[in-house]
PDB file of N, CA and C in Angstrom:
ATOM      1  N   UNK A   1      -6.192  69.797 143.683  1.00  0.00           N
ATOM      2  CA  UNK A   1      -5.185  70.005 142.677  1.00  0.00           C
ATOM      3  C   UNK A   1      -4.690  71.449 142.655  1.00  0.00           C
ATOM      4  N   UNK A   2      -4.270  71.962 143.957  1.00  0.00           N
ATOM      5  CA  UNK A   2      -3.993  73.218 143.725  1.00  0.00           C
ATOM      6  C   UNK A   2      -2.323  73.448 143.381  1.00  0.00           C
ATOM      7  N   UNK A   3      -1.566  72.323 144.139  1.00  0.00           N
ATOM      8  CA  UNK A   3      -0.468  72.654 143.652  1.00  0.00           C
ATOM      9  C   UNK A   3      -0.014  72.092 142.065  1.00  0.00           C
ATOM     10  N   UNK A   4      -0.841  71.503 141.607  1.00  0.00           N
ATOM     11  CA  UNK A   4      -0.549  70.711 139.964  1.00  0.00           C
ATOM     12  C   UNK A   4       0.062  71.271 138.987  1.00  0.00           C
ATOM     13  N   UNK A   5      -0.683  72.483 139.194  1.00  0.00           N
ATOM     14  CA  UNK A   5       0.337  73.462 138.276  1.00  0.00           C
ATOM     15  C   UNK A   5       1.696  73.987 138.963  1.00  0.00           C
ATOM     16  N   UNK A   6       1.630  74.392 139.676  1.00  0.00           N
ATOM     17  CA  UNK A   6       3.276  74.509 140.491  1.00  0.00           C
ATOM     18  C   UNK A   6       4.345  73.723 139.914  1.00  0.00           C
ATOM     19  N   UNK A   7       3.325  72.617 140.523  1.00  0.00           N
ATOM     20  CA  UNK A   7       4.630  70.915 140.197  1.00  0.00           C
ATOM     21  C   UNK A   7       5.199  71.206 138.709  1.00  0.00           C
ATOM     22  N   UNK A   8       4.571  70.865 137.887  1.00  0.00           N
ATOM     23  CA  UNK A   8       4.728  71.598 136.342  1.00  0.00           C
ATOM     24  C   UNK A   8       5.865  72.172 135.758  1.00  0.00           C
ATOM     25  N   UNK A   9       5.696  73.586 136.226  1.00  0.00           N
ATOM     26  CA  UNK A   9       6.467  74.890 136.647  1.00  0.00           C
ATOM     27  C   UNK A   9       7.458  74.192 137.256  1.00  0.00           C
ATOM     28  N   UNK A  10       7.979  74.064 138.204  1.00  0.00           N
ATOM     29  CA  UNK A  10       9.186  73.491 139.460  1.00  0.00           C
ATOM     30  C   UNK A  10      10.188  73.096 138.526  1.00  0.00           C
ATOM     31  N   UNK A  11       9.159  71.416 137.575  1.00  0.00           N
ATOM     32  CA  UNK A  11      10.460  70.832 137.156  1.00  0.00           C
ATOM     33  C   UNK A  11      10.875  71.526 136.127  1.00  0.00           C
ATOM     34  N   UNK A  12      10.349  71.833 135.055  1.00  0.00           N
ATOM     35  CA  UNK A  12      10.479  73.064 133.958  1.00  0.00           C
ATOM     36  C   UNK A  12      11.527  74.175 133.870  1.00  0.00           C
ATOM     37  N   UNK A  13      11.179  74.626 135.403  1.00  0.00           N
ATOM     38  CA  UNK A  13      12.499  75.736 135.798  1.00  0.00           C
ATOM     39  C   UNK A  13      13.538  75.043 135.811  1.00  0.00           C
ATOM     40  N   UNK A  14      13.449  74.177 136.845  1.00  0.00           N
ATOM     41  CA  UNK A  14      14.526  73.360 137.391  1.00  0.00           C
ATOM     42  C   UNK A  14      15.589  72.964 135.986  1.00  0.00           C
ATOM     43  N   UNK A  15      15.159  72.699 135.082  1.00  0.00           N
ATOM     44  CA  UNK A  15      15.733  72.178 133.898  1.00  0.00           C
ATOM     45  C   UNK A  15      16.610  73.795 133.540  1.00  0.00           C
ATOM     46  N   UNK A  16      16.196  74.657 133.512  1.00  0.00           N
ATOM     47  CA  UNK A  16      16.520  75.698 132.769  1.00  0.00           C
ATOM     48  C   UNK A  16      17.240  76.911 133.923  1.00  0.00           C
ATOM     49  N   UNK A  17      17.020  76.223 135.193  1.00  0.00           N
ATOM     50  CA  UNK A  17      18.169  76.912 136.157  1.00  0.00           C
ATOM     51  C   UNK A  17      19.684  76.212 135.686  1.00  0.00           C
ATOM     52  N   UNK A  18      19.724  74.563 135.414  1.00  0.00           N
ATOM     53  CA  UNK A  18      20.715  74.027 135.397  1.00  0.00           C
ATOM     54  C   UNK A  18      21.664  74.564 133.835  1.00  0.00           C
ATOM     55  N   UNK A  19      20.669  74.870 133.088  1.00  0.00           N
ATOM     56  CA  UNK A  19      20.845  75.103 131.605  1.00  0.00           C
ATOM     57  C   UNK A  19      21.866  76.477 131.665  1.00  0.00           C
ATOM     58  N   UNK A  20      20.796  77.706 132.295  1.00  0.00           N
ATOM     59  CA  UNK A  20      21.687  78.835 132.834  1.00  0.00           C
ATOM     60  C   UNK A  20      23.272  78.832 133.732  1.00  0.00           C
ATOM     61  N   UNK A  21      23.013  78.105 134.638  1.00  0.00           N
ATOM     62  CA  UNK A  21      24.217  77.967 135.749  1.00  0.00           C
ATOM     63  C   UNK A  21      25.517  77.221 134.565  1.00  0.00           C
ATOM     64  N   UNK A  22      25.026  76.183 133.917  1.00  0.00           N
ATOM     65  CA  UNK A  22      26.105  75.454 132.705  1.00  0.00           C
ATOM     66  C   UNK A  22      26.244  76.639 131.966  1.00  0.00           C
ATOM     67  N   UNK A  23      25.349  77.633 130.998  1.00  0.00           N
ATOM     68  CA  UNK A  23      26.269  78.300 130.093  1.00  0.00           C
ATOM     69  C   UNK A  23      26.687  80.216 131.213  1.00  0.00           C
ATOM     70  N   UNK A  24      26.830  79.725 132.060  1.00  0.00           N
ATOM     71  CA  UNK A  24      27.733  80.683 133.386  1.00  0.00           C
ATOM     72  C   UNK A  24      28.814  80.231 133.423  1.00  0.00           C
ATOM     73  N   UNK A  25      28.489  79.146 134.230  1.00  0.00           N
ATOM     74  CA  UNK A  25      30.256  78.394 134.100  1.00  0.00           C
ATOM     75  C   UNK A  25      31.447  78.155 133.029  1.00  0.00           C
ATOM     76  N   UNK A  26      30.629  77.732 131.436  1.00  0.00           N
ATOM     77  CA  UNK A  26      31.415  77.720 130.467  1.00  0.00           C
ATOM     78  C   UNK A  26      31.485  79.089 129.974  1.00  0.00           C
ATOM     79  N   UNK A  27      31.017  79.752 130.041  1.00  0.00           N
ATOM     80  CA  UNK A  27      31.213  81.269 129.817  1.00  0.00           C
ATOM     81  C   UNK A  27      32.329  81.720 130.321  1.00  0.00           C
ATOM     82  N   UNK A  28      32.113  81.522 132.050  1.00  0.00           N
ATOM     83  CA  UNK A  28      33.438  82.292 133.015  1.00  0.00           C
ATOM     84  C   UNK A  28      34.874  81.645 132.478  1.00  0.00           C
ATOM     85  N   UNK A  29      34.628  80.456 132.196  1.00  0.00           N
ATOM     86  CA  UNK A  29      35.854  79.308 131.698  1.00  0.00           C
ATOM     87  C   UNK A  29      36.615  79.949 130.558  1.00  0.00           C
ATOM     88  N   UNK A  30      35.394  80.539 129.605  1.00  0.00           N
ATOM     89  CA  UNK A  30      36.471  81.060 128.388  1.00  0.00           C
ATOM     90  C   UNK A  30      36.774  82.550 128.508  1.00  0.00           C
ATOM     91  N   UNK A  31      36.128  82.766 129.695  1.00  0.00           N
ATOM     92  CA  UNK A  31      36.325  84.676 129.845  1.00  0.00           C
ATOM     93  C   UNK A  31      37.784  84.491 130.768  1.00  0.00           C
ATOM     94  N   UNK A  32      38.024  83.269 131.717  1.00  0.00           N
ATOM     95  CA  UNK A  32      39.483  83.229 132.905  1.00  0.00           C
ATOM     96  C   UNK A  32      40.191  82.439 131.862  1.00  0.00           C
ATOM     97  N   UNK A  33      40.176  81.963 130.915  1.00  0.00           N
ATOM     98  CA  UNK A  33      41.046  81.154 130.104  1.00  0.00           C
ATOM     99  C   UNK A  33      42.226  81.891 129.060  1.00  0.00           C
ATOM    100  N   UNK A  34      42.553  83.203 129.249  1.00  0.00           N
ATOM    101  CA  UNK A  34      43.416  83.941 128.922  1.00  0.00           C
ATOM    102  C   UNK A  34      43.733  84.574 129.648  1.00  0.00           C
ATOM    103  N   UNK A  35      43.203  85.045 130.647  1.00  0.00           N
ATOM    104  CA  UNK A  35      44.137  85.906 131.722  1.00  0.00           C
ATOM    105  C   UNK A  35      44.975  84.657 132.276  1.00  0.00           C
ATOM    106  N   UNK A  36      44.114  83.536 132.324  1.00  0.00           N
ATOM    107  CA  UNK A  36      45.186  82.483 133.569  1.00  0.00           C
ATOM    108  C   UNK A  36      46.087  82.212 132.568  1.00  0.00           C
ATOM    109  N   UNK A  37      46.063  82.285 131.201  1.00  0.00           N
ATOM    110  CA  UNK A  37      47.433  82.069 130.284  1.00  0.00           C
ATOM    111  C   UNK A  37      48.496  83.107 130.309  1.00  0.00           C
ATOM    112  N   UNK A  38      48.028  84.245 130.602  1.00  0.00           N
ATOM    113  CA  UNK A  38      48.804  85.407 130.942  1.00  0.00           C
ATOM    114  C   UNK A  38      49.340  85.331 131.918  1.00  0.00           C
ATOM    115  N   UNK A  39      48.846  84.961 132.880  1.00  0.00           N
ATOM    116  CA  UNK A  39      49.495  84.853 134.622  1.00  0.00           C
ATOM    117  C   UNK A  39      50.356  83.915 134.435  1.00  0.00           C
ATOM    118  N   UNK A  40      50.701  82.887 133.553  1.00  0.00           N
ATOM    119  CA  UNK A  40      51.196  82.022 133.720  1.00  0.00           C
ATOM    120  C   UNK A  40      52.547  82.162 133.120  1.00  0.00           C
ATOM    121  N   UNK A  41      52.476  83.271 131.722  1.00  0.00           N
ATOM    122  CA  UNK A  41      53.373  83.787 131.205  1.00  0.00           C
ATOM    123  C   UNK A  41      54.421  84.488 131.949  1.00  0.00           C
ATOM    124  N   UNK A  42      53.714  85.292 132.824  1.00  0.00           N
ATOM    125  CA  UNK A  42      53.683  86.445 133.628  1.00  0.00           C
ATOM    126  C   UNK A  42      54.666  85.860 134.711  1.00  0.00           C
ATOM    127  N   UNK A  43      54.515  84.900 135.074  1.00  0.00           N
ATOM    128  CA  UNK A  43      54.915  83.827 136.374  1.00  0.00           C
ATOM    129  C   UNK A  43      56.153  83.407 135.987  1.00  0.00           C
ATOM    130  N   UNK A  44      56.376  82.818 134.718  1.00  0.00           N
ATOM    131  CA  UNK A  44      57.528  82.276 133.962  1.00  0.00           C
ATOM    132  C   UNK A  44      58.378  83.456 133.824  1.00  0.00           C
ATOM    133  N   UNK A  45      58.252  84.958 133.641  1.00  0.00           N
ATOM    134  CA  UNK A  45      59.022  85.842 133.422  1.00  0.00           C
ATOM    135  C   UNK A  45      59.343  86.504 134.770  1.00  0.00           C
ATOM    136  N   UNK A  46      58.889  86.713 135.570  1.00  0.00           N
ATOM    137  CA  UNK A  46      59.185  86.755 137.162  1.00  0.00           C
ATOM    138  C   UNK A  46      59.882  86.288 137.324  1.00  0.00           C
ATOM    139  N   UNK A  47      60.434  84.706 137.193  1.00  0.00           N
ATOM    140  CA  UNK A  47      61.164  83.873 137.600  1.00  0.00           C
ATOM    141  C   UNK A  47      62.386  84.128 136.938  1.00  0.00           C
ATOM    142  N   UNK A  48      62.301  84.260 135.587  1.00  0.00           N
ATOM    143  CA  UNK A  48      63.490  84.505 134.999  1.00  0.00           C
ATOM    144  C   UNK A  48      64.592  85.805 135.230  1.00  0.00           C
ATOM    145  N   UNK A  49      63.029  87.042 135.751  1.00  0.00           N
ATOM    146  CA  UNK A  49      64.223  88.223 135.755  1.00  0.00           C
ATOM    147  C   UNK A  49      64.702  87.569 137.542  1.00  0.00           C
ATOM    148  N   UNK A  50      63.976  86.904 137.856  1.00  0.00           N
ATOM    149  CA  UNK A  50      64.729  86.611 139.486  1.00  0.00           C
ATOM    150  C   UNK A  50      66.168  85.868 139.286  1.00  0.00           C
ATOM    151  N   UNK A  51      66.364  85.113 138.614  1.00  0.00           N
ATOM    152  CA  UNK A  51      67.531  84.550 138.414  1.00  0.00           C
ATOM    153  C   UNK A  51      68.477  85.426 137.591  1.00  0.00           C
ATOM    154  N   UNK A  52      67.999  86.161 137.040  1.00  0.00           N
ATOM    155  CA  UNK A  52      69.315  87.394 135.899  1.00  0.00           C
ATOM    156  C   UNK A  52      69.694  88.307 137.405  1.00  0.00           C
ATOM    157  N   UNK A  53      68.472  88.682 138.358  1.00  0.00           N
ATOM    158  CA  UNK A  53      68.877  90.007 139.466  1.00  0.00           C
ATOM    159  C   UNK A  53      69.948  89.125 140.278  1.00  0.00           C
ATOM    160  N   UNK A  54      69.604  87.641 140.493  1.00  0.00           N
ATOM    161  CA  UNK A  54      70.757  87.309 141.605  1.00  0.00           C
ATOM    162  C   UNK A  54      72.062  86.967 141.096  1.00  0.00           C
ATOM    163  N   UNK A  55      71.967  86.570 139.655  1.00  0.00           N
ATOM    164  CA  UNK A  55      73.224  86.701 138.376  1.00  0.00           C
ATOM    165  C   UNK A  55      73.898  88.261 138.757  1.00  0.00           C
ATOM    166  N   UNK A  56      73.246  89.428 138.492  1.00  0.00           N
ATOM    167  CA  UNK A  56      73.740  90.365 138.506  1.00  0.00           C
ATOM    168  C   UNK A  56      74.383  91.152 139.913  1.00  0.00           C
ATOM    169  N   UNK A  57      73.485  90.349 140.987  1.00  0.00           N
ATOM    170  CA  UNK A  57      74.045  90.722 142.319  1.00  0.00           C
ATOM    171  C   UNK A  57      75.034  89.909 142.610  1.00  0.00           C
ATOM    172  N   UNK A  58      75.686  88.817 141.791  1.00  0.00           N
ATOM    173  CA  UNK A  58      76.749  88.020 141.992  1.00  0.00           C
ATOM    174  C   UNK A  58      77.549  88.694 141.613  1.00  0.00           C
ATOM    175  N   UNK A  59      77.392  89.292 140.684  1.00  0.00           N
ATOM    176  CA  UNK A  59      78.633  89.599 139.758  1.00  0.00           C
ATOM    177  C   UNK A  59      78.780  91.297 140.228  1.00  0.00           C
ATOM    178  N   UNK A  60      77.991  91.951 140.901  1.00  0.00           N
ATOM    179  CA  UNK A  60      78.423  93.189 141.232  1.00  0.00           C
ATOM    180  C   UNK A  60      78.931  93.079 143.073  1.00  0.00           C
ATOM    181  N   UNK A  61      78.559  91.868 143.579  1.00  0.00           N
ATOM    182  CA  UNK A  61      79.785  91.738 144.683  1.00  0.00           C
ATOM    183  C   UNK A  61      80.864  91.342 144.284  1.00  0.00           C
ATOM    184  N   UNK A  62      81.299  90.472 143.013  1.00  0.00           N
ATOM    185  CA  UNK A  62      82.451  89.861 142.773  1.00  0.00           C
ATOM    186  C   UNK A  62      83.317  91.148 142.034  1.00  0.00           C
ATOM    187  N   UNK A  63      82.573  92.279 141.845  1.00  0.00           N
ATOM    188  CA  UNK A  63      83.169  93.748 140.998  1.00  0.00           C
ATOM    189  C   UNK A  63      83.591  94.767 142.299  1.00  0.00           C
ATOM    190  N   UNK A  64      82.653  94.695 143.399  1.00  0.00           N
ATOM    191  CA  UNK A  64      83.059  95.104 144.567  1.00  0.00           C
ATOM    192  C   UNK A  64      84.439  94.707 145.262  1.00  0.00           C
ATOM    193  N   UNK A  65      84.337  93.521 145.252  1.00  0.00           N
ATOM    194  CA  UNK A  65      85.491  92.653 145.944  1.00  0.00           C
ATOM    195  C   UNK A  65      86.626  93.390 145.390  1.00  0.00           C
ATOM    196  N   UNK A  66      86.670  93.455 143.762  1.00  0.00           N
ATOM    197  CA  UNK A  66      88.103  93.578 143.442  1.00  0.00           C
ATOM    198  C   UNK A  66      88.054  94.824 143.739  1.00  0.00           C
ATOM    199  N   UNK A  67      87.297  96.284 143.862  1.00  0.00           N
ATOM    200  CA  UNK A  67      87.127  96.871 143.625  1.00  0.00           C
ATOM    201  C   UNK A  67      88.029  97.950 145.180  1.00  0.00           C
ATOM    202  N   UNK A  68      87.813  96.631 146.396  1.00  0.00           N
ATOM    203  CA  UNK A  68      88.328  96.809 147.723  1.00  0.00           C
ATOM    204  C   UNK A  68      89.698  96.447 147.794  1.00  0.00           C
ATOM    205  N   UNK A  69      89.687  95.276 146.809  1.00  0.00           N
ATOM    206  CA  UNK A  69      91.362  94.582 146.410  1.00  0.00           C
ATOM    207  C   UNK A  69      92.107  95.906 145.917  1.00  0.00           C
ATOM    208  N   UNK A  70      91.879  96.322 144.883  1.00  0.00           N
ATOM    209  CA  UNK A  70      92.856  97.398 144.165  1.00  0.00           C
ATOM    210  C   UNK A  70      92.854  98.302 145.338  1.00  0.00           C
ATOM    211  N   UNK A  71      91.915  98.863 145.966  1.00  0.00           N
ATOM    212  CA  UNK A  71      91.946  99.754 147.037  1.00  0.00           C
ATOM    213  C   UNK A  71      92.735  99.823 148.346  1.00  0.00           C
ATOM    214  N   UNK A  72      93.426  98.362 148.264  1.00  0.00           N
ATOM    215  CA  UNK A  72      94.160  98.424 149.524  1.00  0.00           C
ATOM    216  C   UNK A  72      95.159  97.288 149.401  1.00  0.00           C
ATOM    217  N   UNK A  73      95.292  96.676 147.749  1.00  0.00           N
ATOM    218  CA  UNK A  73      96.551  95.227 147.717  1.00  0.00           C
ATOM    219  C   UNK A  73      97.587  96.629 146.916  1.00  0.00           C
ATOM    220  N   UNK A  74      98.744  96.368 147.160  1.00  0.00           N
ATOM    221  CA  UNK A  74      99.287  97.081 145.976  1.00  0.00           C
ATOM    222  C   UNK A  74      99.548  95.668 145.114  1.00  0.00           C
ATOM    223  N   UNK A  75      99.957  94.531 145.596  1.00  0.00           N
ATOM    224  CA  UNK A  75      99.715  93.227 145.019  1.00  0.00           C
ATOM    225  C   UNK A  75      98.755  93.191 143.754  1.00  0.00           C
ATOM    226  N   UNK A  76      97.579  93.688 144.156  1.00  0.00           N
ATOM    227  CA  UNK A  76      96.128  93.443 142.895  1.00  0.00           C
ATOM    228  C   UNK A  76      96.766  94.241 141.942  1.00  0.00           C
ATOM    229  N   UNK A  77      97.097  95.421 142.322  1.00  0.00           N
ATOM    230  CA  UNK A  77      97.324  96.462 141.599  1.00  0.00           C
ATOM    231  C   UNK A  77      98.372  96.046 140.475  1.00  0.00           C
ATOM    232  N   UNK A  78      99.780  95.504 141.251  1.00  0.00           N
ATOM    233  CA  UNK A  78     100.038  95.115 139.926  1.00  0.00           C
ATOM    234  C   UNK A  78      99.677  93.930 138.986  1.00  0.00           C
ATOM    235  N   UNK A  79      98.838  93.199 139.112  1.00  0.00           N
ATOM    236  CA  UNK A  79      98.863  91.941 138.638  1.00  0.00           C
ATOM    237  C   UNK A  79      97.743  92.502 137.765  1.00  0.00           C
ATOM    238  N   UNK A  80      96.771  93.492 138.061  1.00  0.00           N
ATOM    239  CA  UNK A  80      95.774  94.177 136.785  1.00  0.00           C
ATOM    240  C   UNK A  80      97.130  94.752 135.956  1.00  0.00           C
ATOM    241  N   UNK A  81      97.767  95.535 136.731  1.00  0.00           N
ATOM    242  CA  UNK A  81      98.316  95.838 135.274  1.00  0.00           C
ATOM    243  C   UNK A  81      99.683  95.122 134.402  1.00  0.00           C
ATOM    244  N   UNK A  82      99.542  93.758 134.904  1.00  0.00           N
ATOM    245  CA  UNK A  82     100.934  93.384 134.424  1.00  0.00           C
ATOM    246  C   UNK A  82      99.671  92.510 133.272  1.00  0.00           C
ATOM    247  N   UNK A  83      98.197  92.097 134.022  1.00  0.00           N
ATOM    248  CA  UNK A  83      97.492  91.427 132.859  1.00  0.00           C
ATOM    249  C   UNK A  83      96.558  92.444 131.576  1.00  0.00           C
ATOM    250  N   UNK A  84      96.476  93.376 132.281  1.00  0.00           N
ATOM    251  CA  UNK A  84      95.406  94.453 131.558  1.00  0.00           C
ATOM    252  C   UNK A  84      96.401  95.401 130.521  1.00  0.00           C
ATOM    253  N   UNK A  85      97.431  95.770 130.740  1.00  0.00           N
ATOM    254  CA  UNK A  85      98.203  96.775 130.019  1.00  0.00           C
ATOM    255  C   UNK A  85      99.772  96.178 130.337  1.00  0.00           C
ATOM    256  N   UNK A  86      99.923  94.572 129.727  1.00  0.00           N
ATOM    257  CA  UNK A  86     100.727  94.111 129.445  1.00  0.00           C
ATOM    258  C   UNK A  86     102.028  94.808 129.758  1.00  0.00           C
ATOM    259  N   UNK A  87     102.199  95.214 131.116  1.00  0.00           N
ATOM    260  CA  UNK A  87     103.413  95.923 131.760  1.00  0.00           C
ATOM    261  C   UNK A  87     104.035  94.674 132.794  1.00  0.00           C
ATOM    262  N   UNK A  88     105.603  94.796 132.869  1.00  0.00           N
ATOM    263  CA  UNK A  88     106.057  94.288 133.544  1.00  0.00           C
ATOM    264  C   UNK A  88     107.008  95.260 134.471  1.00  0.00           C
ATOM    265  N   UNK A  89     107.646  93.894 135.106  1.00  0.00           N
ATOM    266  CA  UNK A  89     108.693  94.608 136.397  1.00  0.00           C
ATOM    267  C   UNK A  89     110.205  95.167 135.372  1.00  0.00           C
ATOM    268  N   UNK A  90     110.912  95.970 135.725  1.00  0.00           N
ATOM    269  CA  UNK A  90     112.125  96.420 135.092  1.00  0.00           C
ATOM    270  C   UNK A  90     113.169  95.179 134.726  1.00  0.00           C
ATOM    271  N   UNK A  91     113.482  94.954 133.864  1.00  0.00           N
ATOM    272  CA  UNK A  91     114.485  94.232 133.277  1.00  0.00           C
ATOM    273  C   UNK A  91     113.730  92.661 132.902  1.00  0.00           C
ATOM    274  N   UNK A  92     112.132  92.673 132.931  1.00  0.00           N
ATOM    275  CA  UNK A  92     111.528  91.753 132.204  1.00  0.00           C
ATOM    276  C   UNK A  92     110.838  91.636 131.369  1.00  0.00           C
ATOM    277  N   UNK A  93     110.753  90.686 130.604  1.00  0.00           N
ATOM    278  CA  UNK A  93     110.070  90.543 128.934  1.00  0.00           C
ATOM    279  C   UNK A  93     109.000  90.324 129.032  1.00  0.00           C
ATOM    280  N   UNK A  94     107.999  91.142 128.530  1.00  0.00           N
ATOM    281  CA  UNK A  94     106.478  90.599 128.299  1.00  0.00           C
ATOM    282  C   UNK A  94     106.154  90.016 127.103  1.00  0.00           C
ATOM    283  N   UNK A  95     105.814  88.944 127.027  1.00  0.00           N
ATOM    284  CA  UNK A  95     105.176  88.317 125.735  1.00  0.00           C
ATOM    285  C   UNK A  95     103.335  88.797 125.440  1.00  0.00           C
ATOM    286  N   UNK A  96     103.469  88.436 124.358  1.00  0.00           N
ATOM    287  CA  UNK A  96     101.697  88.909 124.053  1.00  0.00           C
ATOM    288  C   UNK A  96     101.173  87.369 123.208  1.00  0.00           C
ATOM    289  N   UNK A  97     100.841  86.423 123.771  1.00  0.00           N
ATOM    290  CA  UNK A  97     100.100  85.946 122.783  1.00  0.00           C
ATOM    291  C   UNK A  97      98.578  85.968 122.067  1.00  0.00           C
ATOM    292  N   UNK A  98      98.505  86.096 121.348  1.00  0.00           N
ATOM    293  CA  UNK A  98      96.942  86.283 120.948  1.00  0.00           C
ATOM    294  C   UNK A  98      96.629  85.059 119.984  1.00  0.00           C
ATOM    295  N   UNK A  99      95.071  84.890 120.326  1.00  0.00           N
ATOM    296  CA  UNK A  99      94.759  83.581 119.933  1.00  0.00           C
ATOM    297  C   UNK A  99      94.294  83.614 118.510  1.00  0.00           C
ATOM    298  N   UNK A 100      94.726  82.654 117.678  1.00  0.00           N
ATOM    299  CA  UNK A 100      94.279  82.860 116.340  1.00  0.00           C
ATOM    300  C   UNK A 100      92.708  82.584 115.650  1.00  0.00           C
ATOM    301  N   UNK A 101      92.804  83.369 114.746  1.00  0.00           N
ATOM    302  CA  UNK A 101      90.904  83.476 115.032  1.00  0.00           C
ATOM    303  C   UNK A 101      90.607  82.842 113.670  1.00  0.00           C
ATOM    304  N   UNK A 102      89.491  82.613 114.009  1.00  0.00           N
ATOM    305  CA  UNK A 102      88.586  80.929 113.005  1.00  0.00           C
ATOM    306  C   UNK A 102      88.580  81.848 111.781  1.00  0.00           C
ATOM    307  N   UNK A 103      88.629  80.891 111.032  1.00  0.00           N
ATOM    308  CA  UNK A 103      88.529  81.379 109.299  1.00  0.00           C
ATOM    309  C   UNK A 103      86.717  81.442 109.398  1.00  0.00           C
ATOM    310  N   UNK A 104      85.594  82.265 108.546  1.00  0.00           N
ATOM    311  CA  UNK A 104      84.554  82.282 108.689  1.00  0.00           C
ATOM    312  C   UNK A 104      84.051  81.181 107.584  1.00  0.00           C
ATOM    313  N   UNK A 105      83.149  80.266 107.862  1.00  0.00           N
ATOM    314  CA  UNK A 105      82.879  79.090 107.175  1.00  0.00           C
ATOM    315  C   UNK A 105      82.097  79.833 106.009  1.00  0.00           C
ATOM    316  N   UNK A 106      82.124  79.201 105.056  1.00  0.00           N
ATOM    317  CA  UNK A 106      81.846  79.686 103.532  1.00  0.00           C
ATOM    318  C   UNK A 106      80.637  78.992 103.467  1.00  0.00           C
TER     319      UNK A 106
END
């Protein structure tokens, strides 16, 4: 009976290795259970400024474009200013309409 007591011991541990390794795991679970909510936040806002940068790189080639237009149409040139500073050609009438604006609801 030399190993009897061992045997004993073995299963004993054995119970209380599994006991340890379970409150490890649920431990790590609630220690990664806010950063991975953060990353996830984190992930969702990445994405969003990615779609505003290619919004904004749309719209600063489409500012370029005209920007080459005025630079070399005399065409563009006047049509900004016959729309921007309501100027016309000599011996024609410019109208102005402006749109009438909402009464503010009470």
């Amino acid at each position: 009976m030399i190993g009897g007591i061992g045997e004993k011991k073995s299963s004993g541990s054995g119970f209380w290795l599994w006991v340890l390794i379970s409150v490890i795991v649920i431990g790590s679970f609630f220690l990664l259970l806010p950063v991975y909510r953060e990353y996830g936040k984190k992930r969702d806002e990445y994405a969003q400024l990615r779609a505003e940068r290619a919004a904004l790189q749309q719209e600063l080639q489409r500012k370029q474009k005209q920007v080459r237009d005025l630079e070399s149409s005399p065409g563009e040139i006047e049509k900004v200013a016959r729309e921007k500073f309501n100027q016309g050609k000599k011996g024609e009438t410019t109208y102005v309409y402006e749109m009438p604006k909402e009464e503010k609801k009470k």
